[in-house]
Structure formats: C-alpha cells, structure tokens
Protein backbone atom coordinates (compact mmCIF):
# COMPACT_ATOMS: atom_id res chain seq x y z
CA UNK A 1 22.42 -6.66 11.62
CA UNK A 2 20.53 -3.76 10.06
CA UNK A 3 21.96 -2.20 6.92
CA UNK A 4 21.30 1.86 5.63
CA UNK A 5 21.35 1.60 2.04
CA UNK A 6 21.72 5.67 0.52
CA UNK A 7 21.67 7.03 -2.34
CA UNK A 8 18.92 4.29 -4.06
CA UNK A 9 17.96 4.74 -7.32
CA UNK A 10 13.99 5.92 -7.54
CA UNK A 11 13.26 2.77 -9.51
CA UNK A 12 15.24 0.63 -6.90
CA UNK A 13 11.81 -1.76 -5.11
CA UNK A 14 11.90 -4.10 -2.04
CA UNK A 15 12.57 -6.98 -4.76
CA UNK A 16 15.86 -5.20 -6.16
CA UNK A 17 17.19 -4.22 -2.87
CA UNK A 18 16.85 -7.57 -1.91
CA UNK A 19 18.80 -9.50 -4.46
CA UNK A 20 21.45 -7.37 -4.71
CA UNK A 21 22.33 -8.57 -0.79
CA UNK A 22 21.10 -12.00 -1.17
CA UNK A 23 24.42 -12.62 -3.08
CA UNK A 24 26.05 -12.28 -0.06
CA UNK A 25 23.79 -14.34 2.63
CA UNK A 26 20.58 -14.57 4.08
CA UNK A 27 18.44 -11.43 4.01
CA UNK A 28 15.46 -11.16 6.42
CA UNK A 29 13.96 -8.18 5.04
CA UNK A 30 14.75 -5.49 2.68
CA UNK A 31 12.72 -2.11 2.89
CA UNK A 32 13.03 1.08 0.31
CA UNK A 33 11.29 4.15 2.76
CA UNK A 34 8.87 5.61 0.02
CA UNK A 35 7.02 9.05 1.02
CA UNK A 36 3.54 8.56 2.62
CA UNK A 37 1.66 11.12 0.26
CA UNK A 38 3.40 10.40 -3.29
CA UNK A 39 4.59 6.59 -2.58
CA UNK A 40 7.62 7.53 -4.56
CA UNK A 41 11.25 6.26 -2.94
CA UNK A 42 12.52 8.71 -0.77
CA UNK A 43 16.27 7.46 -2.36
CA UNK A 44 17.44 5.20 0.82
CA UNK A 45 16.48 2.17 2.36
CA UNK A 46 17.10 -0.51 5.07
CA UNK A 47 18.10 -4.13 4.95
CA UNK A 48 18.16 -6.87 7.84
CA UNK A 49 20.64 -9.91 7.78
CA UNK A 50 20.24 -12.18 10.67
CA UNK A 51 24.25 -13.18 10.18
CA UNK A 52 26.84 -10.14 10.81
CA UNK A 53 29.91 -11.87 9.54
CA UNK A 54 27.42 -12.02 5.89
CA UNK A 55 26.43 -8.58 6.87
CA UNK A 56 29.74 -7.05 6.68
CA UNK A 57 30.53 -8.84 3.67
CA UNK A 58 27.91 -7.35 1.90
CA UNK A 59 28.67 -3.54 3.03
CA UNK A 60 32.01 -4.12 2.07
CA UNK A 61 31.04 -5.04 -1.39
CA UNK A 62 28.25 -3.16 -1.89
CA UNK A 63 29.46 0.51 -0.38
CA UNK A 64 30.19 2.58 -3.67
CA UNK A 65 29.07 0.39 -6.31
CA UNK A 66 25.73 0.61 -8.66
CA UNK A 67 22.32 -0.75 -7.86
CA UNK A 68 19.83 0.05 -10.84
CA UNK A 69 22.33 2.78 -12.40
CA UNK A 70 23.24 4.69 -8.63
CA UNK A 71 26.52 3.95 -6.69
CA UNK A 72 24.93 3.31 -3.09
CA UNK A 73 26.34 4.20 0.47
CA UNK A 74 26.14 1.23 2.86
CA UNK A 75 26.97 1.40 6.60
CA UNK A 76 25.82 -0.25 9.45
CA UNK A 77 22.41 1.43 10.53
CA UNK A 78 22.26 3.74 13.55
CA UNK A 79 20.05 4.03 15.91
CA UNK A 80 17.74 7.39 16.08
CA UNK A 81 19.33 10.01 18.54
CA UNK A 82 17.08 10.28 21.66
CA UNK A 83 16.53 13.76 22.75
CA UNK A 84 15.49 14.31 26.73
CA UNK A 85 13.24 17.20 25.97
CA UNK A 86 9.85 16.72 26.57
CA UNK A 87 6.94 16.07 23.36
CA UNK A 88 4.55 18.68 22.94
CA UNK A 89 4.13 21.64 20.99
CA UNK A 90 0.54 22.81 19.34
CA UNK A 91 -1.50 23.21 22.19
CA UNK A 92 -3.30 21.30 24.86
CA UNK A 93 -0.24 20.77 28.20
CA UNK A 94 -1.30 23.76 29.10
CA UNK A 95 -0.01 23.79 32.89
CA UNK A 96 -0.01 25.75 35.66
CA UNK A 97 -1.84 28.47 34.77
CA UNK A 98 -3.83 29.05 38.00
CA UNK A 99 -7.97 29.64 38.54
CA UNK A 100 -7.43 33.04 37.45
CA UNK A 101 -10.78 33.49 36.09
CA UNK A 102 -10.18 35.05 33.36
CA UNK A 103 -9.15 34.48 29.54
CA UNK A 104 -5.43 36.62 29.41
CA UNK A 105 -2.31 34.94 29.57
C-alpha cells in the first residue's frame, strides 16, 4: 500500500521516515519529495508497505502525531487525477493551418 506522509518536518530524510513506520511492519521504501533546484524537502513524502493490514496500522498511529518535532497527516495515497485534455501548449502542434503562403495567422 502506498502511504502520503504531510506536513514533514524539513529535517525529516529517507532514513527518519523510514523508522518511524518500520515500528509497525515491513517498509519497502520510504521517499521525502525534495525540490529539484534547492534539494531542500518540499514538507511531504511517500512510503510503500507491501502488507495493508501493517499499512493501516501504521496510518492509524501515525496520523497526527510528531515525526522530528511536526505532527504529520497520513492517508492512504491517491492516485494523480487524469485530465482528457490534450498536452501541448508553447508552440510546435501547429495544425491545420492550410498552404496559405503567407506568414499571418
């Protein structure tokens, strides 16, 4: 089951993250999102336990209460909205414009 760990401390690492749900089972991974350009935590995070009955034990435990100094918000993770709008946006797709010839739109 993946976990969504809010609210993290700044000083909160992979490490931390970890043991705080390895009290409560087996964690495959544990993962603080940092920002590409600064590397500093961006405050939330996601862990992965392969068991869900261990899973919900931790969330229950852990929703509300301190990690490094922070009460945390844990919930089962959600999966990203898909929208049915097409990508694109800054150039290039440009589509149906005809052999006009010339350079107007």
């Amino acid at each position: 089951m993946d976990i969504y760990v809010g609210n993290l401390a700044y000083a909160t690492t992979d490490d931390g993250l970890k043991a705080a749900f390895a009290a409560y089972g087996d964690v495959t991974s544990a993962r603080v999102v940092t920002d590409r350009m600064t590397g500093r935590s961006k405050g939330f995070g996601f862990v992965e336990m392969p068991d869900r009955a261990q899973a919900q034990a931790a969330i229950d435990a852990l929703n509300g209460q301190p990690i490094d100094g922070r009460p945390v918000r844990v919930n089962e993770s959600q999966p990203k909205p898909r929208t049915d709008r097409p990508r694109g946006g800054f150039g290039g797709g440009r589509r149906d414009r005809g052999d006009r010839g010339d350079t107007r739109w």
